[in-house]
N, C-alpha and C. Protein backbone atom coordinates (compact mmCIF):
# COMPACT_ATOMS: atom_id res chain seq x y z
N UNK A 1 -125.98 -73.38 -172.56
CA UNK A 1 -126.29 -72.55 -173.70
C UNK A 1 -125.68 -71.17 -173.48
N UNK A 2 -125.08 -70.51 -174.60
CA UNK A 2 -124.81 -69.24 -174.43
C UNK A 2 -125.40 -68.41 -175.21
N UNK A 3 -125.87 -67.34 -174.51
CA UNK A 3 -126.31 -66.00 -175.50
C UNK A 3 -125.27 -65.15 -175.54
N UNK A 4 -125.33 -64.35 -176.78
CA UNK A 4 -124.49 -63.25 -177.46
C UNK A 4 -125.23 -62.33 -177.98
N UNK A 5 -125.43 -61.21 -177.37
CA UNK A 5 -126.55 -60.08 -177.54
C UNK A 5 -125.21 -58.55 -177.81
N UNK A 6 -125.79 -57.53 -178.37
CA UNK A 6 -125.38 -56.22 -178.41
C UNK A 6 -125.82 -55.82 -177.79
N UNK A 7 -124.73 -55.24 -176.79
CA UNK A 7 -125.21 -53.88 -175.62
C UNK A 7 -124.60 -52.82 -176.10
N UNK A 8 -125.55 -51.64 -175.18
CA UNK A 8 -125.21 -50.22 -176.05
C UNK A 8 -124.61 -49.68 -174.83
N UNK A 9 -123.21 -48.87 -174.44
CA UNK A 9 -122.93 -48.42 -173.23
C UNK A 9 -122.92 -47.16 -173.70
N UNK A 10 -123.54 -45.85 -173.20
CA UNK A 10 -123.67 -44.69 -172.97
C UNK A 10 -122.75 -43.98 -171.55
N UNK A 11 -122.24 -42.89 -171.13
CA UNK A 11 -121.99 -42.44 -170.40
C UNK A 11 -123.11 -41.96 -169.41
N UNK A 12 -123.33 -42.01 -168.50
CA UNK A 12 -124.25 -41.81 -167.48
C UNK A 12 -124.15 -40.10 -166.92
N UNK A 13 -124.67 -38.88 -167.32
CA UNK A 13 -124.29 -37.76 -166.53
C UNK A 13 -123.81 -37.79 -165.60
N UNK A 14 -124.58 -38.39 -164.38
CA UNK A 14 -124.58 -38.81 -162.99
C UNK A 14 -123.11 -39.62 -162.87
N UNK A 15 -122.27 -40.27 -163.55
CA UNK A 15 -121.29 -40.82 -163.67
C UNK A 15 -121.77 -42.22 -163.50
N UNK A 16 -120.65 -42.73 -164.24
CA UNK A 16 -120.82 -44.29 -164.56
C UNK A 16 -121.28 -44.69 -165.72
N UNK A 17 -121.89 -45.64 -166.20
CA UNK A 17 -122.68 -46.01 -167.83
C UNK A 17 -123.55 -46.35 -167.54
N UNK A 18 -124.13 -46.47 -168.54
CA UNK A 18 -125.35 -47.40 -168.50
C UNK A 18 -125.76 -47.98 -169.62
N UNK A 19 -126.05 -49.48 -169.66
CA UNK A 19 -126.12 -50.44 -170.63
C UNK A 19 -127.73 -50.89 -170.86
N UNK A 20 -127.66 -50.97 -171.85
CA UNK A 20 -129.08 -51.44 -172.74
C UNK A 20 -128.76 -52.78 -173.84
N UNK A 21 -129.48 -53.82 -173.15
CA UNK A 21 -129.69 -54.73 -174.16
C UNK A 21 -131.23 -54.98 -174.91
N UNK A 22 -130.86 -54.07 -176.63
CA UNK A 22 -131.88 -53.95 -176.85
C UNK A 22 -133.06 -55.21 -177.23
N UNK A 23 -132.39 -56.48 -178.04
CA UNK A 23 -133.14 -57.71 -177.98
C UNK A 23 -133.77 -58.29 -176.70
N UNK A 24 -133.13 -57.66 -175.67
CA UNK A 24 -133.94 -58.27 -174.09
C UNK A 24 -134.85 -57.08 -173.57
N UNK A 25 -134.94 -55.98 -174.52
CA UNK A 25 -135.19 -55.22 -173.61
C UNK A 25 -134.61 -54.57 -172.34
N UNK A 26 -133.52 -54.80 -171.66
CA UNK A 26 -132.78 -54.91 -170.29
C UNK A 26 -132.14 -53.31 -170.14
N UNK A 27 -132.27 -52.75 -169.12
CA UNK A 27 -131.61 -51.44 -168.95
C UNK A 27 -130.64 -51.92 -167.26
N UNK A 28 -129.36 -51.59 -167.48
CA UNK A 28 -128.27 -52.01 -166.17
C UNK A 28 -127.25 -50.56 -166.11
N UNK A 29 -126.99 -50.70 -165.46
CA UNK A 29 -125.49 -49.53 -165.17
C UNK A 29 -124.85 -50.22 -164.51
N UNK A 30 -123.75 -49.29 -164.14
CA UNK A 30 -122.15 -49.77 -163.60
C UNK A 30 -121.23 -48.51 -163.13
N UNK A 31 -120.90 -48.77 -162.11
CA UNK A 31 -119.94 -47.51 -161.76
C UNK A 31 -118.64 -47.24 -162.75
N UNK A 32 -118.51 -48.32 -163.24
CA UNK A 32 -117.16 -47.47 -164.42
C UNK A 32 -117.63 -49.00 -166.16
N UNK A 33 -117.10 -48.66 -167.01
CA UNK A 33 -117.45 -49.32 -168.14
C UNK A 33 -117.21 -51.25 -167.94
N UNK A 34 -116.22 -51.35 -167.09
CA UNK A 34 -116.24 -52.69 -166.69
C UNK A 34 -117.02 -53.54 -165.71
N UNK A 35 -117.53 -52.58 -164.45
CA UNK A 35 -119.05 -53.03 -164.39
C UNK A 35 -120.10 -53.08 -164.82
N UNK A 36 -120.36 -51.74 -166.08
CA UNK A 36 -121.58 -51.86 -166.61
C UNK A 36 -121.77 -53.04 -167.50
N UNK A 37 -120.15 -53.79 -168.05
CA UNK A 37 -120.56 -54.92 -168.77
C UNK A 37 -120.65 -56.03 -167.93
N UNK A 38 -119.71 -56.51 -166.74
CA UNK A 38 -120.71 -57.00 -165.85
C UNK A 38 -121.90 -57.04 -165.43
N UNK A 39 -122.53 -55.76 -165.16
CA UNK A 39 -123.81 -55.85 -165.06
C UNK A 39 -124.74 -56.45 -166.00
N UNK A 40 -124.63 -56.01 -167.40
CA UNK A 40 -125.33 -56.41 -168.63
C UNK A 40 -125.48 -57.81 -168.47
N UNK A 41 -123.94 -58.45 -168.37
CA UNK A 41 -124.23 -59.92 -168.42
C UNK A 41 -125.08 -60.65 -167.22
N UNK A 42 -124.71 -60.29 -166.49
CA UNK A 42 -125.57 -60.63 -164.82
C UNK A 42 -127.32 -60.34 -165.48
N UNK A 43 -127.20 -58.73 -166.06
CA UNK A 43 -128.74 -59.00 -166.31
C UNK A 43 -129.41 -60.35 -167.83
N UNK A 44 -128.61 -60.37 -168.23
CA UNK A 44 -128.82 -61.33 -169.50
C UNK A 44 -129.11 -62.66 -169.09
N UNK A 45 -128.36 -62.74 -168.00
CA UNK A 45 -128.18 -63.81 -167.20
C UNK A 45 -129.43 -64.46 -166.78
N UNK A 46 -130.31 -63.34 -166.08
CA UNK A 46 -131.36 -63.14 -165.10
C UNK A 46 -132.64 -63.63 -166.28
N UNK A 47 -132.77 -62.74 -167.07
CA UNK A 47 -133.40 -63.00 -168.26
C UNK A 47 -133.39 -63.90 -168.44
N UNK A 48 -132.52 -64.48 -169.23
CA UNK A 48 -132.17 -65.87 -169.86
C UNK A 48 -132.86 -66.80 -169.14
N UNK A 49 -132.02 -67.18 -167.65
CA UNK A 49 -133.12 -68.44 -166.96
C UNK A 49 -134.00 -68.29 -167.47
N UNK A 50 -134.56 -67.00 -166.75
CA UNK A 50 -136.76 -66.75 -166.93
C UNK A 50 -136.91 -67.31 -168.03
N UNK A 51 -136.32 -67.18 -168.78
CA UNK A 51 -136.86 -67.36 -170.25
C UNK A 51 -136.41 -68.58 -170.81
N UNK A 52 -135.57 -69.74 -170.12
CA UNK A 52 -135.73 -70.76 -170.21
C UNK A 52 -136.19 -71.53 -169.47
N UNK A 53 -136.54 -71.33 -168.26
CA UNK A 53 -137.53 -71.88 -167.36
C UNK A 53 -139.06 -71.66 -167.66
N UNK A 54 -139.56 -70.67 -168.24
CA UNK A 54 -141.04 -70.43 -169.29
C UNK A 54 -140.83 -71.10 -170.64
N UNK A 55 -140.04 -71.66 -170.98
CA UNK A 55 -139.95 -72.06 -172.54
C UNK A 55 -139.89 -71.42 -173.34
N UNK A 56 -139.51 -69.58 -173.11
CA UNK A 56 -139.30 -69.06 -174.34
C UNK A 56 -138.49 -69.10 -175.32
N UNK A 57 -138.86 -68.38 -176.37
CA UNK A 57 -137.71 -68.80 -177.65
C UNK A 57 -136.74 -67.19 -177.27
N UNK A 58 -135.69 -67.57 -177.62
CA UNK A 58 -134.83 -66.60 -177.05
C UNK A 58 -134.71 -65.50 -178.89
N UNK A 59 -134.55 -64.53 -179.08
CA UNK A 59 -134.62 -63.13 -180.06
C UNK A 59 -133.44 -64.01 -180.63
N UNK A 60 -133.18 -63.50 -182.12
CA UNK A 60 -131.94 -63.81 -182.65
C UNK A 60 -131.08 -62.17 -182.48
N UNK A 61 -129.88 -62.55 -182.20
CA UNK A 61 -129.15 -60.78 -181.83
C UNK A 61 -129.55 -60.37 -183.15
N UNK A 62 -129.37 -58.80 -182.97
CA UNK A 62 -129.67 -57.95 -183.46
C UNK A 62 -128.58 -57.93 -184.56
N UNK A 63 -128.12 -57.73 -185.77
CA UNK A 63 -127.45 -57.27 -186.69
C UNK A 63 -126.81 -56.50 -186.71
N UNK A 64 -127.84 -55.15 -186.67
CA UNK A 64 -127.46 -53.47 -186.43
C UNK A 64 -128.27 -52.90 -185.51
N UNK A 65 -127.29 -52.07 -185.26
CA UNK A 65 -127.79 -51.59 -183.54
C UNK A 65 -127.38 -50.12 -183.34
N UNK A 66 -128.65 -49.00 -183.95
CA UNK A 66 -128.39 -47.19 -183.66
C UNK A 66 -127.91 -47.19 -182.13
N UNK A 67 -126.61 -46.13 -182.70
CA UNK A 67 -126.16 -46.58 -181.27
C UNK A 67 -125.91 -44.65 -181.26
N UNK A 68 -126.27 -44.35 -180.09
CA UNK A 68 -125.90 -42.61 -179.50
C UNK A 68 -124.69 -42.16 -180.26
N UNK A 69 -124.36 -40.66 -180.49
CA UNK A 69 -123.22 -40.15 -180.46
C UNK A 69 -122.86 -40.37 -178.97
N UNK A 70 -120.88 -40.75 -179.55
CA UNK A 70 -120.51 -40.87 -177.79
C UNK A 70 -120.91 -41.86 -177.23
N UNK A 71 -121.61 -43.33 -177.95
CA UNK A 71 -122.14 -44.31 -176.92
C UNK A 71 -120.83 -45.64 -177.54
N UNK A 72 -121.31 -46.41 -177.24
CA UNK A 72 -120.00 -47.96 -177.89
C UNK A 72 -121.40 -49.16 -177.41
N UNK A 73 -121.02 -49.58 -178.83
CA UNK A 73 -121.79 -50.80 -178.72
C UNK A 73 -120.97 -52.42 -178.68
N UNK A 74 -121.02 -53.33 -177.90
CA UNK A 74 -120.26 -54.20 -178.00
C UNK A 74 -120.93 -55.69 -177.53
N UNK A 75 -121.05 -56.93 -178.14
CA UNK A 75 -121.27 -58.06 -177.54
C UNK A 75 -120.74 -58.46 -176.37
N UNK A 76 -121.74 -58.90 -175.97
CA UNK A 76 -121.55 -59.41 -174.40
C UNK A 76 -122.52 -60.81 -174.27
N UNK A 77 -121.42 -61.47 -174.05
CA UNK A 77 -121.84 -63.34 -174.14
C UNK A 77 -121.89 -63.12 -172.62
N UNK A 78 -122.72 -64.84 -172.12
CA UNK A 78 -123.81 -65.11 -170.82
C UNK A 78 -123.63 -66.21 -171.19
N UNK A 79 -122.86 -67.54 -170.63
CA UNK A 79 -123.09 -68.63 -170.65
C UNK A 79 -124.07 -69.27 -169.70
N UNK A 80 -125.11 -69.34 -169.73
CA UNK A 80 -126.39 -69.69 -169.36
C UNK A 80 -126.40 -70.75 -168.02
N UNK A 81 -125.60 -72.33 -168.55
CA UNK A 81 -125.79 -73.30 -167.70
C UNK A 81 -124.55 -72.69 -166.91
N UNK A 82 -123.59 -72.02 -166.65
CA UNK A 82 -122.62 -71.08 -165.44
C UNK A 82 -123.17 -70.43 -165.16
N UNK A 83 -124.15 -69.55 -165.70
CA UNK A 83 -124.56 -68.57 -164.75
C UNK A 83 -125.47 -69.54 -163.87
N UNK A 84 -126.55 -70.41 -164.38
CA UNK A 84 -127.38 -70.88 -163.13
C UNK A 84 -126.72 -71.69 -161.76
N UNK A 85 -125.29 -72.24 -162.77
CA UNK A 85 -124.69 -72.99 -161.67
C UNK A 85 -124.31 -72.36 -160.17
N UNK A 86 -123.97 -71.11 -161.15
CA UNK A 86 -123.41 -69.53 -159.86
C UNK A 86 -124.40 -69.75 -159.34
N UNK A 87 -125.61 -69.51 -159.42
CA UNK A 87 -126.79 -68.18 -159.15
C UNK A 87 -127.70 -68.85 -158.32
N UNK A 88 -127.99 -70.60 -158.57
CA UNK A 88 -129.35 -70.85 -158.10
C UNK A 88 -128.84 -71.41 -156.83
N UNK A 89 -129.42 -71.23 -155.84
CA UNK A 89 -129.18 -71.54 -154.84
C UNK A 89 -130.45 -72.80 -154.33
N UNK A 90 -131.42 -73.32 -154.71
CA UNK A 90 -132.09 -74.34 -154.30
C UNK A 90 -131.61 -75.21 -154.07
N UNK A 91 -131.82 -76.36 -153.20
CA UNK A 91 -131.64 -77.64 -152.83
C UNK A 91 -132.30 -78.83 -153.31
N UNK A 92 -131.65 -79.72 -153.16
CA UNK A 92 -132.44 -80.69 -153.49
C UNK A 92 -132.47 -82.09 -152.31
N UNK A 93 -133.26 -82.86 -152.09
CA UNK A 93 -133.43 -83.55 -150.90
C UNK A 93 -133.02 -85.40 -151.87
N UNK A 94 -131.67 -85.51 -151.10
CA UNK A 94 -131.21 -86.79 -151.79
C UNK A 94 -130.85 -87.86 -150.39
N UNK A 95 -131.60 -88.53 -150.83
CA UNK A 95 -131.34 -90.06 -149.43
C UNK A 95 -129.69 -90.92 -149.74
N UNK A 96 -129.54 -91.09 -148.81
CA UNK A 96 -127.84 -91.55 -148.52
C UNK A 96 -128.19 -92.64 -147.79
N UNK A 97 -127.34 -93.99 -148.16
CA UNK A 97 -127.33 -94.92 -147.05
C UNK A 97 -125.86 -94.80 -146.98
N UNK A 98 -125.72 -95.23 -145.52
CA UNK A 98 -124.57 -95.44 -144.67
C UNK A 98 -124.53 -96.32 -143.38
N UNK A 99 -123.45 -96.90 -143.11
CA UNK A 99 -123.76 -97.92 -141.84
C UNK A 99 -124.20 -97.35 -140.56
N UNK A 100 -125.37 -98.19 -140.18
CA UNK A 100 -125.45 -96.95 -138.85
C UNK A 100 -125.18 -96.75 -138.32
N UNK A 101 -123.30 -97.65 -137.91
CA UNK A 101 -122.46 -97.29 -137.07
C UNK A 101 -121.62 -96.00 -137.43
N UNK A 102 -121.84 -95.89 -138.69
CA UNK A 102 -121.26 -94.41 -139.71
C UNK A 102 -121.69 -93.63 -138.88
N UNK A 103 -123.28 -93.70 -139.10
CA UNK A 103 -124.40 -92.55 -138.90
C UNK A 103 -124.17 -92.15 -137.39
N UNK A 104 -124.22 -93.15 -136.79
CA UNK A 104 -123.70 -92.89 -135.01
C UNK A 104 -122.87 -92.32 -134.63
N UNK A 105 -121.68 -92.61 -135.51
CA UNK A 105 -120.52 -91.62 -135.16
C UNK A 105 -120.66 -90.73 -135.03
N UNK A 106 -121.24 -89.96 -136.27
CA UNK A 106 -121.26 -88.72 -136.96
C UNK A 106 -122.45 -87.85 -136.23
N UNK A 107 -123.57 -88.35 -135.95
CA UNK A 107 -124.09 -87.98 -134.84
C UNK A 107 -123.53 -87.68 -133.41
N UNK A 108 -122.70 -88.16 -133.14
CA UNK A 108 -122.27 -88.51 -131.59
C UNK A 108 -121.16 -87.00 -131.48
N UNK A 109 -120.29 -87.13 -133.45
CA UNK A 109 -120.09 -86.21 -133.14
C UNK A 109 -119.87 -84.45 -133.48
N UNK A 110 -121.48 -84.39 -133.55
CA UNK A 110 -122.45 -83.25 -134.23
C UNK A 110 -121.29 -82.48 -135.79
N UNK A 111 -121.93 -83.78 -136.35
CA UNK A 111 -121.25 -83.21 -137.73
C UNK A 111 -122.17 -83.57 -138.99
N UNK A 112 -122.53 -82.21 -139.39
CA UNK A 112 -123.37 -82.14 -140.49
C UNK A 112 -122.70 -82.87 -141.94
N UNK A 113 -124.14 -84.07 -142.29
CA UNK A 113 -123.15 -85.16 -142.87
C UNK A 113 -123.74 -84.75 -144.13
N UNK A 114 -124.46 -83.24 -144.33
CA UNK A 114 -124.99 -83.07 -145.63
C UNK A 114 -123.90 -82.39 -146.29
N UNK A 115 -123.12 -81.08 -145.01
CA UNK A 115 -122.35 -80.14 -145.47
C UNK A 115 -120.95 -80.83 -146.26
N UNK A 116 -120.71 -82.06 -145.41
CA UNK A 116 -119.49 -83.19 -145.68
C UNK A 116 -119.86 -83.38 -147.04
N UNK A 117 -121.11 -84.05 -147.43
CA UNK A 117 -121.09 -84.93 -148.77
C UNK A 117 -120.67 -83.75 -149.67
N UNK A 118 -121.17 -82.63 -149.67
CA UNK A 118 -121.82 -81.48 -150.53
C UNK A 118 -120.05 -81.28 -150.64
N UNK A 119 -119.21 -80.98 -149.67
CA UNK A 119 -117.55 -80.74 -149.86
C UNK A 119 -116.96 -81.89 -150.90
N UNK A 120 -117.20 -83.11 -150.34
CA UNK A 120 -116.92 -84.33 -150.71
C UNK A 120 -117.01 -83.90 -152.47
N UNK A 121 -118.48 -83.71 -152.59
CA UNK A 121 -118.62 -84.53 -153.99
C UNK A 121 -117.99 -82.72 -154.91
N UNK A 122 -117.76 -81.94 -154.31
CA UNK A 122 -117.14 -80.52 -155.09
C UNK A 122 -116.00 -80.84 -154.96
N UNK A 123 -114.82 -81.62 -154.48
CA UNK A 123 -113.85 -81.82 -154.40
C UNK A 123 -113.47 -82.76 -155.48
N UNK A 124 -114.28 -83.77 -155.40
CA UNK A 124 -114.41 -84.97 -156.67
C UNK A 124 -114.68 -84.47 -158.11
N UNK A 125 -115.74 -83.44 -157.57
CA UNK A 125 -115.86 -83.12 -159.12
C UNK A 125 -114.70 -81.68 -159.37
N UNK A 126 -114.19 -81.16 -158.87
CA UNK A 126 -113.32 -79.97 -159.36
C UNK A 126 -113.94 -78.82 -159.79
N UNK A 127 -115.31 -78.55 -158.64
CA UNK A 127 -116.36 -77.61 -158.95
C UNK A 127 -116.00 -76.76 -157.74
């Protein structure tokens, strides 16, 4: 799923920007205007799961959006199932059969046959 929200980038006194996505609520900065929209999305990002892992209904974007003198307002898309793919780091516990003369080998010669599959099957898939 992707969201497409309006962020508002302001200049930061302190230097840098700082971004507000007002449908999320979300406040981010960035050391120059191309991280602060990185950031935005990273935070949209963050959001988003939460809020599809609780079952929320996600805001429809905003229309119109008061934006500062001196500020720029611009969409910033978050493809949802990429960002979690990036982001989540959990495991999952999957049983493998193999011959146990396989398994012996591979034991004998201390080679992690989880780290193998996990290469294996990112290679297969072109992930």
């Amino acid at each position: 799923m992707k969201l497409v929200y309006p962020v508002i980038f302001t200049e930061d006194p302190a230097g840098g920007y700082m971004a507000y996505v007002p449908d999320l609520e979300i406040n981010t900065q960035g050391e120059d205007l191309a991280e602060a929209i990185a950031m935005a999305r990273d935070a949209m990002g963050l959001v988003g799961i939460d809020m599809e892992d609780d079952g929320k209904p996600f805001p429809a974007p905003s229309q119109h959006v008061d934006c500062p003198t001196g500020g720029i307002v611009s969409l910033v898309d978050v493809d949802l199932v990429a960002y979690r793919r990036a982001n989540e780091k959990r495991t999952v516990r999957r049983n493998v059969t193999l011959p146990s003369w396989l398994n012996a080998a591979a034991n004998e010669a201390g080679l992690n046959v989880s780290a193998i599959l996990q290469a294996a099957l990112k290679q297969e898939l072109n992930v």
